[in-house]
Protein backbone atom coordinates (compact mmCIF):
# COMPACT_ATOMS: atom_id res chain seq x y z
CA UNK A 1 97.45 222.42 89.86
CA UNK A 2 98.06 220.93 92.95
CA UNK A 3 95.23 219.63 94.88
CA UNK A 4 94.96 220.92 98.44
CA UNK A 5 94.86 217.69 100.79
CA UNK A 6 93.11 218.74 104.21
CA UNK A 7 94.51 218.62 106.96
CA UNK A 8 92.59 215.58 108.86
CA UNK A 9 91.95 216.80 112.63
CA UNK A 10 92.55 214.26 115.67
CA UNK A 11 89.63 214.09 117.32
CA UNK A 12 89.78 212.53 120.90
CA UNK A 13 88.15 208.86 121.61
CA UNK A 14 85.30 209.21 123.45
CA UNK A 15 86.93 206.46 126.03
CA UNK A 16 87.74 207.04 129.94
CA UNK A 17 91.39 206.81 130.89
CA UNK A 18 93.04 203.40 130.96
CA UNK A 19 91.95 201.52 134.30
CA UNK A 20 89.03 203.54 135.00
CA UNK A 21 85.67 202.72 133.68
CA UNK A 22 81.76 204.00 133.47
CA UNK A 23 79.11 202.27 135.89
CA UNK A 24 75.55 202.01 134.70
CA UNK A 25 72.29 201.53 136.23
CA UNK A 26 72.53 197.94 137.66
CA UNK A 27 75.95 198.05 138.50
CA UNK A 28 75.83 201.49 140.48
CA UNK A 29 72.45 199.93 142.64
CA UNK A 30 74.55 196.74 143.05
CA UNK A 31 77.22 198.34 144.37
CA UNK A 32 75.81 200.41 146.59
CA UNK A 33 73.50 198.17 148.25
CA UNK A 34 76.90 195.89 148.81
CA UNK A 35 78.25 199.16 150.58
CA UNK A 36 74.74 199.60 152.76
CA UNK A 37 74.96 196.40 153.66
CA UNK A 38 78.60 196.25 154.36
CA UNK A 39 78.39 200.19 156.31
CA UNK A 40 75.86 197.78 158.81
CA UNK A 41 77.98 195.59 159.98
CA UNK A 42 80.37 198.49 160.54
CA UNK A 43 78.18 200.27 162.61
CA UNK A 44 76.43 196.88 164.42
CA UNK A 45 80.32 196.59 165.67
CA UNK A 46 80.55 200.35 166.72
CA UNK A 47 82.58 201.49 163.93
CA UNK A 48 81.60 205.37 163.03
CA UNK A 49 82.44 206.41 159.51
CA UNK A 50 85.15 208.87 158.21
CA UNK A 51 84.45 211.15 155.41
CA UNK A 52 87.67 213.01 154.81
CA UNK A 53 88.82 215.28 151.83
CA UNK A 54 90.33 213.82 148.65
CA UNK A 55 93.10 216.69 148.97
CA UNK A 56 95.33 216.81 151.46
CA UNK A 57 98.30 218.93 152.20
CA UNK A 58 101.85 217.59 151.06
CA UNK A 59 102.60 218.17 154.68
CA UNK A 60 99.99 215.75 155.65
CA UNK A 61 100.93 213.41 153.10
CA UNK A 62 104.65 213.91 153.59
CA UNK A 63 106.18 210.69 154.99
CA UNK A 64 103.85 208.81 152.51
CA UNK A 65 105.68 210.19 149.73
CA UNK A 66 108.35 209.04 147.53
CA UNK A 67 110.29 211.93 146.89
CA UNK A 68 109.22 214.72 150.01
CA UNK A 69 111.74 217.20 148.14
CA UNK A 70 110.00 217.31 145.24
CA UNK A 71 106.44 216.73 146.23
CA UNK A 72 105.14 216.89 142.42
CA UNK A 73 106.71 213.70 141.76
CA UNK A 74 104.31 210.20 142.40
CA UNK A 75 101.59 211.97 143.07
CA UNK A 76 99.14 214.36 141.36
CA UNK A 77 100.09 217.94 143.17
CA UNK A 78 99.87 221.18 143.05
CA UNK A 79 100.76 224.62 144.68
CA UNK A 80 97.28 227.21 145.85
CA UNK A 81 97.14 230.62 145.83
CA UNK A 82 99.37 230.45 149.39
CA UNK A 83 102.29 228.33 147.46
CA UNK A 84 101.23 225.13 150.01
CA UNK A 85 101.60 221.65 148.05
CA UNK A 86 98.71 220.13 148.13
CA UNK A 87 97.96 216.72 146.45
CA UNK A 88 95.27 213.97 145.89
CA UNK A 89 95.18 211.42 148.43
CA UNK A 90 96.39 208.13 146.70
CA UNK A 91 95.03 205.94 150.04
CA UNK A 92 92.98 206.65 153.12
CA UNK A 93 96.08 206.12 155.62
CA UNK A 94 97.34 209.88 156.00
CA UNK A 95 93.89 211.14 155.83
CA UNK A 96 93.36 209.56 159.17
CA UNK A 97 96.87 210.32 160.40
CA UNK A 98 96.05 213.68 159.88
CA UNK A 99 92.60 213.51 161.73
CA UNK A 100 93.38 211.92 164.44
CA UNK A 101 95.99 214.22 165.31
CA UNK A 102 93.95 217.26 164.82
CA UNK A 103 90.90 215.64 166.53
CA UNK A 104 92.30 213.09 169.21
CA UNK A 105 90.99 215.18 172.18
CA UNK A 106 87.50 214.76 170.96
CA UNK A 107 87.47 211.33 169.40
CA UNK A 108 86.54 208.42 171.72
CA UNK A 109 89.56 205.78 172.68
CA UNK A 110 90.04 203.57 170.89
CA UNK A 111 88.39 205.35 167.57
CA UNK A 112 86.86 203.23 165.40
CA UNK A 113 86.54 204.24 162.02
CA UNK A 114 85.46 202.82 158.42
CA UNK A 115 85.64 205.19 155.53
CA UNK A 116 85.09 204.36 151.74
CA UNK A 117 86.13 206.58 148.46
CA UNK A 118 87.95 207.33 145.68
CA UNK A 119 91.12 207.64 145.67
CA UNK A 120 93.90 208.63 143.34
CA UNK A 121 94.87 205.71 141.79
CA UNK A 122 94.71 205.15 138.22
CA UNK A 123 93.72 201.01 138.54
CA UNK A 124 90.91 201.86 140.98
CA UNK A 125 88.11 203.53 141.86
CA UNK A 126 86.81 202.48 145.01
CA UNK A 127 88.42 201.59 148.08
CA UNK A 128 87.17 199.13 149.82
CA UNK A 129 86.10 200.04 153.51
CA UNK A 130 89.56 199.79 155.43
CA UNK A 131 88.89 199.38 159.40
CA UNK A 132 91.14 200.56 161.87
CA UNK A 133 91.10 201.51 165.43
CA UNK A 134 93.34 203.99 167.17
């Protein structure tokens, strides 16, 4: 008679994706009192800062990306309920593109903006505080 091998099952590592990593304790309070201190400055020049969604529309994101046609393509996308493309922003660029131009009548001149946050690239997960003025 035969013996029966099993079947071994494949579980998953237990490991984050390649290029992104866990933050503990001391390196979380480290960082963050780097960004309070940096967010200072920022403000002590009259910078204001600029939370902004981490999905945008395609539309938004459009001349940004590498293949407009098909908008899947570069980028992590996806159609809603409405069939709009929408994807992850991959920088903070069109995110301010997009507010400015819905928001120019009420921002001051020149706006002067700092924003920090994820975005969706797979080597990093923090941008660094990116100033511009418009």
């Amino acid at each position: 008679m035969a013996k029966d091998k099993k079947k071994k099952i494949m579980r998953p590592k237990a490991i984050p994706p390649k290029g992104f990593r866990d933050y503990f304790g001391t390196d979380v309070a480290e960082r963050n009192l780097m960004l309070t201190q940096i967010t200072e400055v920022y403000h002590r020049y009259g910078f204001d800062a600029l939370e902004s969604p981490a999905v945008e529309t395609v539309e938004a994101l459009g001349k940004f990306l590498p293949d407009v046609d098909r908008p899947n393509e570069g980028v992590f996308s996806w159609q809603d309920d409405d069939d709009a493309w929408m994807a992850l922003r991959y920088d903070l660029t069109a995110p301010l593109a997009r507010v400015y131009s819905q928001f120019r009548n009420d921002l001051p001149s020149p706006y002067r903006r700092y924003a920090m946050g994820p975005v969706s690239v797979s080597y990093t997960h923090l941008t660094l505080p990116t100033i511009y003025s418009v």
